[in-house]
PDB file of N, CA and C in Angstrom:
ATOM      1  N   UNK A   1       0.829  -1.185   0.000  1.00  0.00           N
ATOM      2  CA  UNK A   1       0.000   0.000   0.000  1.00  0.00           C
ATOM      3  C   UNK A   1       0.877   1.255   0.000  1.00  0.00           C
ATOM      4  N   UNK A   2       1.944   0.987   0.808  1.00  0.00           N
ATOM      5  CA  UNK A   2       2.660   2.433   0.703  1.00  0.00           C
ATOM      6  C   UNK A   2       3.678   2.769  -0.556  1.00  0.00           C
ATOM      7  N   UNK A   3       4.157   1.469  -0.925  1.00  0.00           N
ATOM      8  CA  UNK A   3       4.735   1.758  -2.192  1.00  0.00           C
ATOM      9  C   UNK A   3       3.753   1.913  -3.379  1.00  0.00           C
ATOM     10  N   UNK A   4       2.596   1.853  -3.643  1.00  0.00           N
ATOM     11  CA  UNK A   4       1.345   2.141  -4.292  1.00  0.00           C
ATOM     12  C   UNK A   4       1.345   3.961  -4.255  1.00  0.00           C
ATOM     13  N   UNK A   5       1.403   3.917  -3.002  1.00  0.00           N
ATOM     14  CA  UNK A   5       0.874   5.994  -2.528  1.00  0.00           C
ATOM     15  C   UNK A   5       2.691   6.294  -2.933  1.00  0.00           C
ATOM     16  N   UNK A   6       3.474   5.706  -2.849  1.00  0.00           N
ATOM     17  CA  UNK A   6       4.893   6.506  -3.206  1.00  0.00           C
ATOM     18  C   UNK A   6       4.772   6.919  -4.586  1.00  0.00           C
ATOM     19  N   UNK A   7       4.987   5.180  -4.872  1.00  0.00           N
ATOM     20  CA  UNK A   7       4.275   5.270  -6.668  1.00  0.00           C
ATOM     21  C   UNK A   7       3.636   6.636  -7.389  1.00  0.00           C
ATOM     22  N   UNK A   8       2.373   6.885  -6.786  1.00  0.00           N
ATOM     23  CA  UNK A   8       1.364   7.821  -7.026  1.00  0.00           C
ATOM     24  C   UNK A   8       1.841   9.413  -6.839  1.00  0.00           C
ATOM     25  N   UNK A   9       2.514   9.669  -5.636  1.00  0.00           N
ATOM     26  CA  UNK A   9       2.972  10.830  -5.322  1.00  0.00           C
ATOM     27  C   UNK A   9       4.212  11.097  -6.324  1.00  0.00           C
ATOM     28  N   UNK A  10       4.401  10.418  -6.884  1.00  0.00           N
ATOM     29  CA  UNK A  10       6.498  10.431  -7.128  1.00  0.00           C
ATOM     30  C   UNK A  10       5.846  10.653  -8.990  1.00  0.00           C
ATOM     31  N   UNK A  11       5.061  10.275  -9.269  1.00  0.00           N
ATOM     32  CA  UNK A  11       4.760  10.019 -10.946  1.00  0.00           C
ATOM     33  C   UNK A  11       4.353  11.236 -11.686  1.00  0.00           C
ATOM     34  N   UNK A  12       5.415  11.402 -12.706  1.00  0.00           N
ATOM     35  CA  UNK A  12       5.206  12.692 -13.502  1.00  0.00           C
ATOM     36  C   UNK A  12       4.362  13.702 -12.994  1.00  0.00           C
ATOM     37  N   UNK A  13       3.243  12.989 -13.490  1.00  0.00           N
ATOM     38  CA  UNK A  13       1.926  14.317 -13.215  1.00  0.00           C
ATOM     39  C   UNK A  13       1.484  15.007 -12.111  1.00  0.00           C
ATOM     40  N   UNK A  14       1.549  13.888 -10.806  1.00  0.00           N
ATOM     41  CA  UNK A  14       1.620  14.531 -10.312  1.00  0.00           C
ATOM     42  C   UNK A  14       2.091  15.629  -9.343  1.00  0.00           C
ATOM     43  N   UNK A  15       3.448  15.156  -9.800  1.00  0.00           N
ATOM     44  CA  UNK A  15       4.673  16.412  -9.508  1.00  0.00           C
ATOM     45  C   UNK A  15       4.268  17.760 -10.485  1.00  0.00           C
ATOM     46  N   UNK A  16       4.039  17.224 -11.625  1.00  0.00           N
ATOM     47  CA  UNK A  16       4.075  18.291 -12.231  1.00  0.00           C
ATOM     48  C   UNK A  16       2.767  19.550 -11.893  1.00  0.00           C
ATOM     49  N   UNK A  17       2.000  18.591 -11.510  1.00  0.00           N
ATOM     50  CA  UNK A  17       0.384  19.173 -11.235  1.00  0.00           C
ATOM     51  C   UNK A  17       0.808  20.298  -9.605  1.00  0.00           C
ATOM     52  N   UNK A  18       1.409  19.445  -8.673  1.00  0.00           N
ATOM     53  CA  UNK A  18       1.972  20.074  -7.352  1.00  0.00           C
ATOM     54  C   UNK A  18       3.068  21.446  -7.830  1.00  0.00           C
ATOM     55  N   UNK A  19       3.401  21.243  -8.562  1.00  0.00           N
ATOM     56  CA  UNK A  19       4.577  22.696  -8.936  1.00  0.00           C
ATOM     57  C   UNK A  19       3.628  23.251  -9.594  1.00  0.00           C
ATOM     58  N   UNK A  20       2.655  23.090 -10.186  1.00  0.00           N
ATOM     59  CA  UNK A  20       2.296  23.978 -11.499  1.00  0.00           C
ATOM     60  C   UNK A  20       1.326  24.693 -10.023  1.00  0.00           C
ATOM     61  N   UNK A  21       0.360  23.839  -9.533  1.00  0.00           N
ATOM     62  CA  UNK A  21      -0.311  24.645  -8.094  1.00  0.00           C
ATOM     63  C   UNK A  21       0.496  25.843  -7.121  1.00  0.00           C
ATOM     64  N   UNK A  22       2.070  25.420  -7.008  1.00  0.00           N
ATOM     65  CA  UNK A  22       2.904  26.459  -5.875  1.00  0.00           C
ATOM     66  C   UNK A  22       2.721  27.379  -6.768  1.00  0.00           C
ATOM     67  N   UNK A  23       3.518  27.394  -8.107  1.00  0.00           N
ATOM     68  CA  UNK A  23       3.934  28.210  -8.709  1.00  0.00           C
ATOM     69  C   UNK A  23       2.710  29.347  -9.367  1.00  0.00           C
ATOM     70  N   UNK A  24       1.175  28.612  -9.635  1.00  0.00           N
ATOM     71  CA  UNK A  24       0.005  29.592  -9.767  1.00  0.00           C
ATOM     72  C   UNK A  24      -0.113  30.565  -8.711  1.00  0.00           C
ATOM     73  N   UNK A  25       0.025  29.764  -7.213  1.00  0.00           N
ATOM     74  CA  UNK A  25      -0.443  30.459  -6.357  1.00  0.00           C
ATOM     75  C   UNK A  25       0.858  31.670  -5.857  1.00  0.00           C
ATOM     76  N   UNK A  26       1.988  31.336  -5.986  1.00  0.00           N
ATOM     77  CA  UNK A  26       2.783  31.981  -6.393  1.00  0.00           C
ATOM     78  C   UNK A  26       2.426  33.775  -7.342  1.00  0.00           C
ATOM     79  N   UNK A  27       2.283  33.191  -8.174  1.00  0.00           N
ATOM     80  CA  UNK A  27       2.147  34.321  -9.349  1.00  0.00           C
ATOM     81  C   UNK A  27       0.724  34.865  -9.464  1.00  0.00           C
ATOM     82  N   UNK A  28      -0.135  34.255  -8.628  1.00  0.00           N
ATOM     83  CA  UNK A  28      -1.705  34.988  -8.333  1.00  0.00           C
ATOM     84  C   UNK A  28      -1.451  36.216  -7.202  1.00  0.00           C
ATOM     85  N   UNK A  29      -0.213  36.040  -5.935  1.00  0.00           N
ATOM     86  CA  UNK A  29      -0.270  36.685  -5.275  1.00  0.00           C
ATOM     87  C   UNK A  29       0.631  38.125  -5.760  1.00  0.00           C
ATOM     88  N   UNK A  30       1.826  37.635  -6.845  1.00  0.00           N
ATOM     89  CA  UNK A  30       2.250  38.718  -7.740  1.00  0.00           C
ATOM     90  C   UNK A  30       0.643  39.497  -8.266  1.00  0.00           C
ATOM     91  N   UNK A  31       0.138  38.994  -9.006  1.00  0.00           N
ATOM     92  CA  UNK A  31      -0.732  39.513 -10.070  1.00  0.00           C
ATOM     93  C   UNK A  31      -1.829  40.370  -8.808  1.00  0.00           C
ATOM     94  N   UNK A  32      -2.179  40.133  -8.156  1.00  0.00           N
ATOM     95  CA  UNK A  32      -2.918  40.465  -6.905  1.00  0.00           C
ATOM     96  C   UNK A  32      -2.087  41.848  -6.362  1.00  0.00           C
ATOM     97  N   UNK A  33      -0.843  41.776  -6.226  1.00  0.00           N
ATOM     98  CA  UNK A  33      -0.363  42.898  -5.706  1.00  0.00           C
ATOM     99  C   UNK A  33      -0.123  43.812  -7.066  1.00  0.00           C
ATOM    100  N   UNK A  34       0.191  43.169  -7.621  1.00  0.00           N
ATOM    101  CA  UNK A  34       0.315  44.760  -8.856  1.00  0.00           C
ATOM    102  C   UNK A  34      -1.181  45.264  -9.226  1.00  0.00           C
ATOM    103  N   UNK A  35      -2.036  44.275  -9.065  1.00  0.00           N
ATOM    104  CA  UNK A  35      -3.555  45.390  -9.165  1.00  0.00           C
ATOM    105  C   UNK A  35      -3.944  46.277  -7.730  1.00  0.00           C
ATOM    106  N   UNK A  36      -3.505  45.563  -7.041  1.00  0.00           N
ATOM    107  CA  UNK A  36      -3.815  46.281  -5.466  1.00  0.00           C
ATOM    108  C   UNK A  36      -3.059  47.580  -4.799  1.00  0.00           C
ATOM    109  N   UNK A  37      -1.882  47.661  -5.460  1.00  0.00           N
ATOM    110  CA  UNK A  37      -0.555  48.453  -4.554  1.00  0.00           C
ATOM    111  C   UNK A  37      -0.340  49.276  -6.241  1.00  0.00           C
ATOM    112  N   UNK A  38      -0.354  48.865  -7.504  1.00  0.00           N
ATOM    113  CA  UNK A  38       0.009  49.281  -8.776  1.00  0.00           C
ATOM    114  C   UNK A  38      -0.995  50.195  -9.503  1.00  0.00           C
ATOM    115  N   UNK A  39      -1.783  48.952  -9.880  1.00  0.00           N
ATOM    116  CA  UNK A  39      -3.194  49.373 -10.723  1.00  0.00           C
ATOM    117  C   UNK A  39      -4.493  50.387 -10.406  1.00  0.00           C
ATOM    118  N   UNK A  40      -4.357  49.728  -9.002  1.00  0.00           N
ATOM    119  CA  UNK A  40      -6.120  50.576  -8.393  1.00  0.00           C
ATOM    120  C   UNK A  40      -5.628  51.707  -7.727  1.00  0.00           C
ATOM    121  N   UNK A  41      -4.021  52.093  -7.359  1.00  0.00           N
ATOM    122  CA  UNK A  41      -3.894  53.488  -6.761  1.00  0.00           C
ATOM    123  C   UNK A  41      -3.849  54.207  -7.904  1.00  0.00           C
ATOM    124  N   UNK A  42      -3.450  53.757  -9.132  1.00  0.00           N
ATOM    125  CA  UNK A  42      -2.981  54.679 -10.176  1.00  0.00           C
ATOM    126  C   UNK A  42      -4.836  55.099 -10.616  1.00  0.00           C
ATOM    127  N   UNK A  43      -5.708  54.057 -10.771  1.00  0.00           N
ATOM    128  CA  UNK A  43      -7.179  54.549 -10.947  1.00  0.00           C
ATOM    129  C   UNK A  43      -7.815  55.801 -10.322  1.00  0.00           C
ATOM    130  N   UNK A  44      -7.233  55.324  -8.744  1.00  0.00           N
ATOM    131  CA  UNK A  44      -7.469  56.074  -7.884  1.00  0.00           C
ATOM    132  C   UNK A  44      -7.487  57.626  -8.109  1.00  0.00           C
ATOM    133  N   UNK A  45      -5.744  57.643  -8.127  1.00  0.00           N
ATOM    134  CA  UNK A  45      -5.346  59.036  -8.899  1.00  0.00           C
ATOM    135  C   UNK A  45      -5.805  59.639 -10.263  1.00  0.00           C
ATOM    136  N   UNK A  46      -6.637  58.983 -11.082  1.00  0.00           N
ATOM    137  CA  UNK A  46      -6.754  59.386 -12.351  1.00  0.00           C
ATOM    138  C   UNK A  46      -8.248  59.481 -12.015  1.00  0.00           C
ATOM    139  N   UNK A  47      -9.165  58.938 -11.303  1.00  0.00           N
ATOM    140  CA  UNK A  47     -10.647  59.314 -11.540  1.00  0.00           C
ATOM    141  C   UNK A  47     -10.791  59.575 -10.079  1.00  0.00           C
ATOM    142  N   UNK A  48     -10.623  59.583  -9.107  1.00  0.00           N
ATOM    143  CA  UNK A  48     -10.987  59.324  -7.742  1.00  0.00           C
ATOM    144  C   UNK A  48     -10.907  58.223  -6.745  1.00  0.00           C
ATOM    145  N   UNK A  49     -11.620  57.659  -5.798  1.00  0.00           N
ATOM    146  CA  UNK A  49     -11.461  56.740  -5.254  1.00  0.00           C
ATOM    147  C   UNK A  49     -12.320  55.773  -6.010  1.00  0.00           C
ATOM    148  N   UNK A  50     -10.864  54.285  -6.171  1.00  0.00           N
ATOM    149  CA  UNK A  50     -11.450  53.327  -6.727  1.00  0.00           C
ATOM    150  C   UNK A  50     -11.867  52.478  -5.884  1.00  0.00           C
ATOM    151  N   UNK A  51     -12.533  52.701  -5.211  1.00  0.00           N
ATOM    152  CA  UNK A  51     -12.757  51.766  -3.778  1.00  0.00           C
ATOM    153  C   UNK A  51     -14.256  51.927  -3.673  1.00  0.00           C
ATOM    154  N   UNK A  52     -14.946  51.059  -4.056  1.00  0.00           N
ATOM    155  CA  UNK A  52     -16.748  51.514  -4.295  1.00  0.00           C
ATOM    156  C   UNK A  52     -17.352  50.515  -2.983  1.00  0.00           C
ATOM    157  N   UNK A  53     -16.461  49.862  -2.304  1.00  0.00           N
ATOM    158  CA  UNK A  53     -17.192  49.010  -1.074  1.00  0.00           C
ATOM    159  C   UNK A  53     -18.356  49.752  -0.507  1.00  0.00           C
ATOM    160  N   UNK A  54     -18.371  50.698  -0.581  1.00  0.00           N
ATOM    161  CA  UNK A  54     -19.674  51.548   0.612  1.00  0.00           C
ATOM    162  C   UNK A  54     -20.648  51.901  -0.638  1.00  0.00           C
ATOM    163  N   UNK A  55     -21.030  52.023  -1.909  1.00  0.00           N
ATOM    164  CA  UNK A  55     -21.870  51.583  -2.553  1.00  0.00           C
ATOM    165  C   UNK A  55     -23.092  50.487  -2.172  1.00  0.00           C
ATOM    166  N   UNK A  56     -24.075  51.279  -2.060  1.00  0.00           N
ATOM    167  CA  UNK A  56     -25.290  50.598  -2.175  1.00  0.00           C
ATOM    168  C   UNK A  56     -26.170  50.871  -2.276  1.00  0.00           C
ATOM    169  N   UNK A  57     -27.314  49.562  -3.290  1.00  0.00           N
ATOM    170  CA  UNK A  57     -28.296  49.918  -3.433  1.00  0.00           C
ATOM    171  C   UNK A  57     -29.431  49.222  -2.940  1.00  0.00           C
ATOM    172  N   UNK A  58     -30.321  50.198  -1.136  1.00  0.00           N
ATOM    173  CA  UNK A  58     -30.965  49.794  -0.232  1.00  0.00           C
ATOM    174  C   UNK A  58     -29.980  48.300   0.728  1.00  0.00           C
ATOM    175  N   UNK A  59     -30.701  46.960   0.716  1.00  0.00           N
ATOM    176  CA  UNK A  59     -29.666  46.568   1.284  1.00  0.00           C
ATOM    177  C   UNK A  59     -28.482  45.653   0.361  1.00  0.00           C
ATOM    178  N   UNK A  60     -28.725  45.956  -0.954  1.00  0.00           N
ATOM    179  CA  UNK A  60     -27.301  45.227  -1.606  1.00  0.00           C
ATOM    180  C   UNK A  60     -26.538  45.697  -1.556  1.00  0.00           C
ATOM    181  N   UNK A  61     -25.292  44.977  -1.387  1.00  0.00           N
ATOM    182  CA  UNK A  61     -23.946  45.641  -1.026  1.00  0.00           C
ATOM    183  C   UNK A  61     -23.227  45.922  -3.046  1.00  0.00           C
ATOM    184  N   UNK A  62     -23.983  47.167  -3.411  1.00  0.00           N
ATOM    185  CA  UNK A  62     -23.453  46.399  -5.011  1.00  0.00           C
ATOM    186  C   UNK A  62     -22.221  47.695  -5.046  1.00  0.00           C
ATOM    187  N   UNK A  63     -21.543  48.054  -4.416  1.00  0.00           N
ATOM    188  CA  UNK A  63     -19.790  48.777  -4.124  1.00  0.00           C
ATOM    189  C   UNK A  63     -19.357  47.267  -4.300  1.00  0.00           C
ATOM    190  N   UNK A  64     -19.279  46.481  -3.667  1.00  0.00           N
ATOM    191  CA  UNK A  64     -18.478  45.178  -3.172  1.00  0.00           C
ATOM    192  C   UNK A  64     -18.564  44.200  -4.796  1.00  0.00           C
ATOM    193  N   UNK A  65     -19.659  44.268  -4.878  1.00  0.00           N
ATOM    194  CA  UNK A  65     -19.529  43.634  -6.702  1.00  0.00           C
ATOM    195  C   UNK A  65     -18.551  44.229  -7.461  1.00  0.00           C
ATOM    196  N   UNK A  66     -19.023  45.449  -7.714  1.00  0.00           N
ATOM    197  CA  UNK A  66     -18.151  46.283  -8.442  1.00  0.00           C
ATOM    198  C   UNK A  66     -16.661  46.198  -7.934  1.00  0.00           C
ATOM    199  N   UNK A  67     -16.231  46.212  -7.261  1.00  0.00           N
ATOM    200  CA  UNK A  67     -14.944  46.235  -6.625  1.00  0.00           C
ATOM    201  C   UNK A  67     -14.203  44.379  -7.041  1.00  0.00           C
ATOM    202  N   UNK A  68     -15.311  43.632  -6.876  1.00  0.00           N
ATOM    203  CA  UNK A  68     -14.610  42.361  -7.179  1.00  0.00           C
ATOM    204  C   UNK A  68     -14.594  42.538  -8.412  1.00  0.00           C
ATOM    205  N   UNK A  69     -15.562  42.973  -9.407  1.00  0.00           N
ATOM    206  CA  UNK A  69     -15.670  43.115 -10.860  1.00  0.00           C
ATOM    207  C   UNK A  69     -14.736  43.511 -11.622  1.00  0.00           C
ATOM    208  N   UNK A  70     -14.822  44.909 -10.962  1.00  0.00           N
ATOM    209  CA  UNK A  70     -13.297  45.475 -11.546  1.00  0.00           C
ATOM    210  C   UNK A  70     -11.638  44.406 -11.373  1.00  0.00           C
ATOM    211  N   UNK A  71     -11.400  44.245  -9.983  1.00  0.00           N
ATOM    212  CA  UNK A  71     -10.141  43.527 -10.257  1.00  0.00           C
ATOM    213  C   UNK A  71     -10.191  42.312 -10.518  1.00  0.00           C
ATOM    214  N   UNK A  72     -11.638  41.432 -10.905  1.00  0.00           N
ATOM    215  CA  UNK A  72     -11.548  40.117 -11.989  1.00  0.00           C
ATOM    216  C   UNK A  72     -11.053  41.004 -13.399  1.00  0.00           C
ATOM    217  N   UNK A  73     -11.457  42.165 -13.975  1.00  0.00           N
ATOM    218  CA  UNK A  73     -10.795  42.853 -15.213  1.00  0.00           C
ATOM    219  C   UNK A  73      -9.788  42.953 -15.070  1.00  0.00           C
ATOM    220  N   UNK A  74      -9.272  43.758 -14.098  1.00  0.00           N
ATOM    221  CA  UNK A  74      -7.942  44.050 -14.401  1.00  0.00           C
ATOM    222  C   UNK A  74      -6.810  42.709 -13.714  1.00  0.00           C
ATOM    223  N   UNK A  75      -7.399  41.687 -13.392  1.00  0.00           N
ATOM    224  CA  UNK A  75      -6.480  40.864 -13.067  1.00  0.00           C
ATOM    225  C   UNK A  75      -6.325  39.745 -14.503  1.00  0.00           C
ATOM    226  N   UNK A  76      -7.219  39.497 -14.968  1.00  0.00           N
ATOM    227  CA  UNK A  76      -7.704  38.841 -16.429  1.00  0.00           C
ATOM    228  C   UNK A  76      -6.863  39.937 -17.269  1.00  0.00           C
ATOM    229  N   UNK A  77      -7.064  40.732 -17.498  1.00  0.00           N
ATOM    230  CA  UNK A  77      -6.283  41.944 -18.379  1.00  0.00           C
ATOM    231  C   UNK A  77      -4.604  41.958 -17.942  1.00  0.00           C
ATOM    232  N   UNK A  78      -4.336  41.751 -16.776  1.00  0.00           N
ATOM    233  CA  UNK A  78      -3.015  41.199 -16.672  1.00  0.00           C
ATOM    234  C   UNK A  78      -2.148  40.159 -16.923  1.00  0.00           C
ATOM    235  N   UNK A  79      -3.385  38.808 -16.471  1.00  0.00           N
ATOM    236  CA  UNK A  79      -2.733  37.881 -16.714  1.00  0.00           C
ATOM    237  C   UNK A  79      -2.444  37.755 -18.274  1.00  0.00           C
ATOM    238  N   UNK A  80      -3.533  38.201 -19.572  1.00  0.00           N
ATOM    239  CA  UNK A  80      -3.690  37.868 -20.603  1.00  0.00           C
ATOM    240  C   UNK A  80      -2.480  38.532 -21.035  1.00  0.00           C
ATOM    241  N   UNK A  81      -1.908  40.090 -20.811  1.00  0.00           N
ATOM    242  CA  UNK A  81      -1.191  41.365 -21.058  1.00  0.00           C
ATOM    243  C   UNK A  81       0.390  40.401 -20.645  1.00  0.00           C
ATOM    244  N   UNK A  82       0.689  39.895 -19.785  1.00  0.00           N
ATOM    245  CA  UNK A  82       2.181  39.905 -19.246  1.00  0.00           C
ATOM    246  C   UNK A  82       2.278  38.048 -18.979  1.00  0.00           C
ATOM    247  N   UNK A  83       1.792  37.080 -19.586  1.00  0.00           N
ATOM    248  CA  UNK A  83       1.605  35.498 -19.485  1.00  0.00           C
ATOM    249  C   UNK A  83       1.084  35.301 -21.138  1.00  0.00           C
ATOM    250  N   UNK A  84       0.048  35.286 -21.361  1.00  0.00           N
ATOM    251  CA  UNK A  84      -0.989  35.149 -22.723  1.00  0.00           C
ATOM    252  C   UNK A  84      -0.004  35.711 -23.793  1.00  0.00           C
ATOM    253  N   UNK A  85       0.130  36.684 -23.757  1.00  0.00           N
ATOM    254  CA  UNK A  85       0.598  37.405 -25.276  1.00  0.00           C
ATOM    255  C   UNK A  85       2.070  37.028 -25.633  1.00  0.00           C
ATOM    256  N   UNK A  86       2.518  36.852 -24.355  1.00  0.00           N
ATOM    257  CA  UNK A  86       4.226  36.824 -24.538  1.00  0.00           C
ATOM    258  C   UNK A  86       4.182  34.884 -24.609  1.00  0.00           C
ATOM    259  N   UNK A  87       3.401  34.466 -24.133  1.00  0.00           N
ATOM    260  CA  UNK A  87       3.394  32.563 -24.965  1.00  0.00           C
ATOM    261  C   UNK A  87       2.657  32.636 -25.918  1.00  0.00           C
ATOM    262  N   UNK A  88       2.083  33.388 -26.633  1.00  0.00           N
ATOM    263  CA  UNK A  88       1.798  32.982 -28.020  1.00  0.00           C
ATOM    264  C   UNK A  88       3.057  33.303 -29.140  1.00  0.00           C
ATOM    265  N   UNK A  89       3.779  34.697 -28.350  1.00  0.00           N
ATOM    266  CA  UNK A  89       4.489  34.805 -29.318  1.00  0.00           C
ATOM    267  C   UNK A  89       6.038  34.085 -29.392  1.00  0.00           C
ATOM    268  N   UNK A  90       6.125  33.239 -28.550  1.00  0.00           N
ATOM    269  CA  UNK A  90       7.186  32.215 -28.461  1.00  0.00           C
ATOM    270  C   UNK A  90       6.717  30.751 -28.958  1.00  0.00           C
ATOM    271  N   UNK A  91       5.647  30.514 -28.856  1.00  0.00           N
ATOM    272  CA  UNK A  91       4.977  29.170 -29.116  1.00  0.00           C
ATOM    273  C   UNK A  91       5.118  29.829 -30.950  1.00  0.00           C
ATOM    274  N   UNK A  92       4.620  31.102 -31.850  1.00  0.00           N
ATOM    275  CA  UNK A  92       4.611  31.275 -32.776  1.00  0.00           C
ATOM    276  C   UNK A  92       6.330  31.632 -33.702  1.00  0.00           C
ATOM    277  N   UNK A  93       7.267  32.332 -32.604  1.00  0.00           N
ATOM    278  CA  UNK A  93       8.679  32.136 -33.221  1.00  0.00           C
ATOM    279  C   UNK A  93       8.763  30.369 -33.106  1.00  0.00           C
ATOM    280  N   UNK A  94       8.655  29.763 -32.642  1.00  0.00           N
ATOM    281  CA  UNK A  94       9.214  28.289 -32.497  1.00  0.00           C
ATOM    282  C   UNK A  94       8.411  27.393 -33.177  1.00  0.00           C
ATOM    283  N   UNK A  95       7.426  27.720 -34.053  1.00  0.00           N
ATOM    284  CA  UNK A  95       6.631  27.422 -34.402  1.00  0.00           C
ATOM    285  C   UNK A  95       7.002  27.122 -36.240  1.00  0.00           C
ATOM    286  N   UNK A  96       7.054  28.615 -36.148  1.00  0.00           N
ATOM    287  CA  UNK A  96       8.213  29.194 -37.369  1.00  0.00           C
ATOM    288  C   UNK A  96       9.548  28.413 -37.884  1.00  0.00           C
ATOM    289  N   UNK A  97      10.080  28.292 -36.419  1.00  0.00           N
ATOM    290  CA  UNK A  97      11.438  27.774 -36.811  1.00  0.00           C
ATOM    291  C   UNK A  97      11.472  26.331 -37.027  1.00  0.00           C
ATOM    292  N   UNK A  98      10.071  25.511 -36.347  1.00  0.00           N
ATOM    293  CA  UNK A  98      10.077  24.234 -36.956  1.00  0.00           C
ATOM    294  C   UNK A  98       9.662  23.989 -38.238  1.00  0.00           C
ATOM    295  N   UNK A  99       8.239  24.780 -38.953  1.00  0.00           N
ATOM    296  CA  UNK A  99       8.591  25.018 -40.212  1.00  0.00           C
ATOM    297  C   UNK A  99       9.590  25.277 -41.442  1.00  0.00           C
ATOM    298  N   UNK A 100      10.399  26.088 -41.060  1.00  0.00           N
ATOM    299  CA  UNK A 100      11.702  26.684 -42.067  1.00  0.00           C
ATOM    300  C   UNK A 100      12.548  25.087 -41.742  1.00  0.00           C
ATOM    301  N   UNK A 101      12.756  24.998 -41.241  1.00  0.00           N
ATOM    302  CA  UNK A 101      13.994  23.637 -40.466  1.00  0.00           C
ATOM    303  C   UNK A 101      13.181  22.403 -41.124  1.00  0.00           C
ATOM    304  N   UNK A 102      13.435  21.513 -42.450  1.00  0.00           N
ATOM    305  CA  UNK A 102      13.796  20.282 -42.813  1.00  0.00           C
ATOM    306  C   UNK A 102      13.562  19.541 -41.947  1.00  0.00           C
ATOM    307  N   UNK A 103      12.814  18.425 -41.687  1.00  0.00           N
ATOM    308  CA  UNK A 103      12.719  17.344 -40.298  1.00  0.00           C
ATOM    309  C   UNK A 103      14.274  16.454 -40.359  1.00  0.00           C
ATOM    310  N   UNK A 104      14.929  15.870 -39.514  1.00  0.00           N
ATOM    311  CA  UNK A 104      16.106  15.213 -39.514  1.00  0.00           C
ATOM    312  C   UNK A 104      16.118  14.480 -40.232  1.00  0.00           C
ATOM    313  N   UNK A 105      14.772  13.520 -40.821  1.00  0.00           N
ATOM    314  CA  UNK A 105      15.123  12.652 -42.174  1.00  0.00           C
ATOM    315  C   UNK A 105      15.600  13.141 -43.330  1.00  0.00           C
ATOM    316  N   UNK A 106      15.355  14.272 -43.598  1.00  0.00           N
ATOM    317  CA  UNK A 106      15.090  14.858 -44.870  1.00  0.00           C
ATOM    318  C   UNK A 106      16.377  15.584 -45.247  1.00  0.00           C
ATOM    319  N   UNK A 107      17.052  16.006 -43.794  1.00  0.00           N
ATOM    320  CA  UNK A 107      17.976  16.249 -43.883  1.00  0.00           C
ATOM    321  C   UNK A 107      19.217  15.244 -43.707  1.00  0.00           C
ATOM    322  N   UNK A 108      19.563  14.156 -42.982  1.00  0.00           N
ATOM    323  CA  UNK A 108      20.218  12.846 -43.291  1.00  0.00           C
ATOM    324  C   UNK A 108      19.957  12.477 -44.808  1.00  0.00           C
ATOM    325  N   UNK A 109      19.152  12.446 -45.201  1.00  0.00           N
ATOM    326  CA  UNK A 109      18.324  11.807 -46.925  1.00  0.00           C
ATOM    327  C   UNK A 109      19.877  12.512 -47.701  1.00  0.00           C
ATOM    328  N   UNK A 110      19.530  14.286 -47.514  1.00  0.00           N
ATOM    329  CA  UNK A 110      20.126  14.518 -48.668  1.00  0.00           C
ATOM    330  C   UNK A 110      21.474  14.423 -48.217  1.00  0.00           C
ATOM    331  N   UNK A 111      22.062  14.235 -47.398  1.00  0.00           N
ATOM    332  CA  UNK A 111      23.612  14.196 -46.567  1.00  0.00           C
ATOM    333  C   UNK A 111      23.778  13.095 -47.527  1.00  0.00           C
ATOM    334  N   UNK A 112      23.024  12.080 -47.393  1.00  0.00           N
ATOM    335  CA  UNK A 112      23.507  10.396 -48.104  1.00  0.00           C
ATOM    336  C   UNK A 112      23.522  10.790 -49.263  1.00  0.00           C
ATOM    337  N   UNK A 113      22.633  11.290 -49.694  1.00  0.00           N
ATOM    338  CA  UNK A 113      22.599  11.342 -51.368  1.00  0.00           C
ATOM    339  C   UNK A 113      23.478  12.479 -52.269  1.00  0.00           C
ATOM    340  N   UNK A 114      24.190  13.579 -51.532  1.00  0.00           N
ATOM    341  CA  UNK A 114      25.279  14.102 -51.960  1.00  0.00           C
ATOM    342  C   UNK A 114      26.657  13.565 -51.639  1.00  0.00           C
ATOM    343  N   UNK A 115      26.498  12.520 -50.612  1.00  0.00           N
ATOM    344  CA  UNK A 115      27.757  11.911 -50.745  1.00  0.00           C
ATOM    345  C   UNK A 115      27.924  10.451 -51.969  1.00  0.00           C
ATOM    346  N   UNK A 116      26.796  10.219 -51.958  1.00  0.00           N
ATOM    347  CA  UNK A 116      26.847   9.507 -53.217  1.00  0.00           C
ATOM    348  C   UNK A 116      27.285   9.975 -54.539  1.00  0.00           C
ATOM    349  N   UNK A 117      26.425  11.244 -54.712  1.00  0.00           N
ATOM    350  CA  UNK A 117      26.928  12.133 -56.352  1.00  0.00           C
ATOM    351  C   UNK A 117      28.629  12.098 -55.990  1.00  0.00           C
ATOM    352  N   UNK A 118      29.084  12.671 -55.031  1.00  0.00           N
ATOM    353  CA  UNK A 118      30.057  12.984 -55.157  1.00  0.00           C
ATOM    354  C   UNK A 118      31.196  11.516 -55.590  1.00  0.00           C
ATOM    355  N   UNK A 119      30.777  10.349 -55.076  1.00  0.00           N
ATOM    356  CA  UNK A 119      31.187   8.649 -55.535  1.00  0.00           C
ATOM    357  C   UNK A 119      30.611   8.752 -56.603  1.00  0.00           C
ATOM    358  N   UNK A 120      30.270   9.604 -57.557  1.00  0.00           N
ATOM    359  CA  UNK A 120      29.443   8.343 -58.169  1.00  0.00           C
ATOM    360  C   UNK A 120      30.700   9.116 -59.821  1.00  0.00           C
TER     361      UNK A 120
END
């Protein structure tokens, strides 16, 4: 049983699944502080207070929506802005370069077959 749960803990995925979790939660608490300490003071300064918590209408608390609303935008608008854009455009250079680049057969093929012309 315990070499079963070692098994299980120790196997690719789910190592990989456990780092990929530190490392989200990791970079959620980055992305969290640059809208909190970065983004919403600079709002602040440019329209007023971005802080709508005391908004309401009768007893809905709808400041507190708005306030989550907004930094689901601007946290989505970050992640997409500084993660999203910059892996498409590496997934698309490398993408590129496997196109232009001959697969290794094709290139062995003609290695053999110019050393032949040159025997022949």
């Amino acid at each position: 049983m315990w070499k079963g749960l070692k098994d299980f803990l120790t196997r690719g995925n789910g190592v990989d699944l456990a780092v990929a979790v530190v490392v989200g939660t990791a970079f959620g608490q980055v992305v969290n502080s640059l809208v909190a300490d970065v983004i919403t003071p600079l709002i602040g300064a440019l329209g007023g207070a971005p802080d709508f918590s005391g908004m309401k209408l009768g007893p809905v608390a709808l400041g507190k929506f708005l306030n989550a609303l907004l930094n689901f935008l601007i946290v989505g608008a970050a992640i997409y802005f500084l993660v999203v854009v910059p892996m498409q455009a590496a997934q698309n250079r490398l993408q590129k370069k496997a196109e232009t680049a001959p697969p290794e057969e094709v290139r062995l093929l003609r290695e053999i077959l110019e050393e032949l012309r040159k025997k022949a």
